[in-house]
C-alpha atoms as a PDB file:
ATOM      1  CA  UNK A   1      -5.171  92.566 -33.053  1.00  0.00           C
ATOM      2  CA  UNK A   2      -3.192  94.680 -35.980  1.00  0.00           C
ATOM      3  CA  UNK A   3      -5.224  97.156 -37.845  1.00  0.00           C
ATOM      4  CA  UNK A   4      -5.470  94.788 -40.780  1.00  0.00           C
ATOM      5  CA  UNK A   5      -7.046  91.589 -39.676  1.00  0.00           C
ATOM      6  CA  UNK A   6     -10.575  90.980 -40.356  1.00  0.00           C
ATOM      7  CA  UNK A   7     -12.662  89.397 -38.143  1.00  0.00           C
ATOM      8  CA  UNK A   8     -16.485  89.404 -37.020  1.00  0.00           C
ATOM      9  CA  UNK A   9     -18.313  88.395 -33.958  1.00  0.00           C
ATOM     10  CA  UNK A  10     -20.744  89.139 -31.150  1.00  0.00           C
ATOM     11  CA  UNK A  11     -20.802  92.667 -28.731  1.00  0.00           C
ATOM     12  CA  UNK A  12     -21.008  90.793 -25.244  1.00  0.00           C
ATOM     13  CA  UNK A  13     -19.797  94.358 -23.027  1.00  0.00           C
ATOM     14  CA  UNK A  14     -19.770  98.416 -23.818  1.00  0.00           C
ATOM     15  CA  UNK A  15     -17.147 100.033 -21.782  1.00  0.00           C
ATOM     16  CA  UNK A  16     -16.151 103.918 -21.765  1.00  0.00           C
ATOM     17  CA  UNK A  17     -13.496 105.515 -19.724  1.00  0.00           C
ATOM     18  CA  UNK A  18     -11.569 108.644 -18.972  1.00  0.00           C
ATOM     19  CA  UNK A  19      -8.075 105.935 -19.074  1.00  0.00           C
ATOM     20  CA  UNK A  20      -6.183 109.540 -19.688  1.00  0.00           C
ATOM     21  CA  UNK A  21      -8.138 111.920 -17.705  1.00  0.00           C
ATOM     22  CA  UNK A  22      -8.740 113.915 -20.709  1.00  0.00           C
ATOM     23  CA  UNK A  23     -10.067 111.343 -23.662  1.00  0.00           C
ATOM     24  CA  UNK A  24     -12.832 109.204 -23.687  1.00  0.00           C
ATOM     25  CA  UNK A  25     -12.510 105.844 -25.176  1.00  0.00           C
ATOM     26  CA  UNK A  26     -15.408 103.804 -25.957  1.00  0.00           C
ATOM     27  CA  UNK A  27     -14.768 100.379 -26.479  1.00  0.00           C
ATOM     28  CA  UNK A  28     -16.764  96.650 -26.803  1.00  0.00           C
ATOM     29  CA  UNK A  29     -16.325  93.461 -25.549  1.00  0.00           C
ATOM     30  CA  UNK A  30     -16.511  91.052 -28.360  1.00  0.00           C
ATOM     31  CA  UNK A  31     -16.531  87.456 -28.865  1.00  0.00           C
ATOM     32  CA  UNK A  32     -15.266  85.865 -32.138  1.00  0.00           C
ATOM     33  CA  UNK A  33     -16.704  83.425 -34.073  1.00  0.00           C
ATOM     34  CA  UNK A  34     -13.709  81.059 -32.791  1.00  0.00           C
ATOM     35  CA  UNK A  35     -14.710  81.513 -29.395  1.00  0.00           C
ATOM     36  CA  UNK A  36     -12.052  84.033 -27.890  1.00  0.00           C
ATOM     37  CA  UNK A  37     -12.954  87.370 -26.975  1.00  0.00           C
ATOM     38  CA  UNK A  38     -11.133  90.897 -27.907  1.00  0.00           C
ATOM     39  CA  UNK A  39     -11.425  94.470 -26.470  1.00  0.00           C
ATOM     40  CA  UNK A  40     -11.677  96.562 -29.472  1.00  0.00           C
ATOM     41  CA  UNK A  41     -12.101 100.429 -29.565  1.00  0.00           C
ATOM     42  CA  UNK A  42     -14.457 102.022 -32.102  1.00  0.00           C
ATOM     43  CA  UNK A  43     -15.698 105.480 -32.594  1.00  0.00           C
ATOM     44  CA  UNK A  44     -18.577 106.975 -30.790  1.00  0.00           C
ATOM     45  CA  UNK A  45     -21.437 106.498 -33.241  1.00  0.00           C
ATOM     46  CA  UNK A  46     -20.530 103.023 -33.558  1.00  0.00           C
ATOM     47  CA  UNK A  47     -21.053 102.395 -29.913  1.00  0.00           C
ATOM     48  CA  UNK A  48     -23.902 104.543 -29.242  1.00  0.00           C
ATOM     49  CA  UNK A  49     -25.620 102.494 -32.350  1.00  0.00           C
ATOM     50  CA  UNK A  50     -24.693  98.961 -30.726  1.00  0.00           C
ATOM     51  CA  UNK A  51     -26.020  96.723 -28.217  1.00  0.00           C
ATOM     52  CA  UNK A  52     -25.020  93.727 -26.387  1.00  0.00           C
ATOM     53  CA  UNK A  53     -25.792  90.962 -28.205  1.00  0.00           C
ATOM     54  CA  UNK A  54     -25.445  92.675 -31.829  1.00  0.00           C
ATOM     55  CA  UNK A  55     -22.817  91.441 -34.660  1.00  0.00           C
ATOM     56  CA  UNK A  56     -19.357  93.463 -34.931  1.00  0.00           C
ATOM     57  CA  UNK A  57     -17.631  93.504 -38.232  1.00  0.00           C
ATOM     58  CA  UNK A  58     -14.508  94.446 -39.562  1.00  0.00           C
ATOM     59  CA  UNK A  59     -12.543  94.014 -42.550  1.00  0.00           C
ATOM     60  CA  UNK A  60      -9.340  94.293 -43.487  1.00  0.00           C
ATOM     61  CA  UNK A  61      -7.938  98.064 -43.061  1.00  0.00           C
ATOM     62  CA  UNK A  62     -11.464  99.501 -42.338  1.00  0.00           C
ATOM     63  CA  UNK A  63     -12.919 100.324 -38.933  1.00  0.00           C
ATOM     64  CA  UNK A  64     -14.966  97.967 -36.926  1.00  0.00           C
ATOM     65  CA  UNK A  65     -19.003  98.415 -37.980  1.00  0.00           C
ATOM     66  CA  UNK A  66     -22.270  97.173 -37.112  1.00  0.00           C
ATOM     67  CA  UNK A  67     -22.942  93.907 -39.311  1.00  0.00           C
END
């Protein structure tokens, strides 16, 4: 997905790793309202504030947010 699409849909999986052995990268599971699912990386308040099961949002050239 490029930075600038918009899109919105469900948190079905919360995932952080070391993937560098220095950074930690939280990211969530999410399927889209047309059915597909995407990885997506968002910052760490954002995925300490979500659950499985809550609504993802993001609009065009802003970061991913609870909705």
């Amino acid at each position: 997905m490029a930075a600038q699409d918009a899109w919105s849909g469900t948190v079905v999986r919360k995932t952080r790793a070391l993937l560098d052995g220095s950074n930690l990268y939280r990211r969530v599971e999410v399927r889209l309202e047309d059915g597909t699912t995407a990885r997506v990386r968002v910052r760490r308040a954002v995925w300490k504030d979500l659950q499985v099961g809550d609504r993802l949002v993001k609009e065009a050239g802003a970061d991913p947010h609870r909705g």
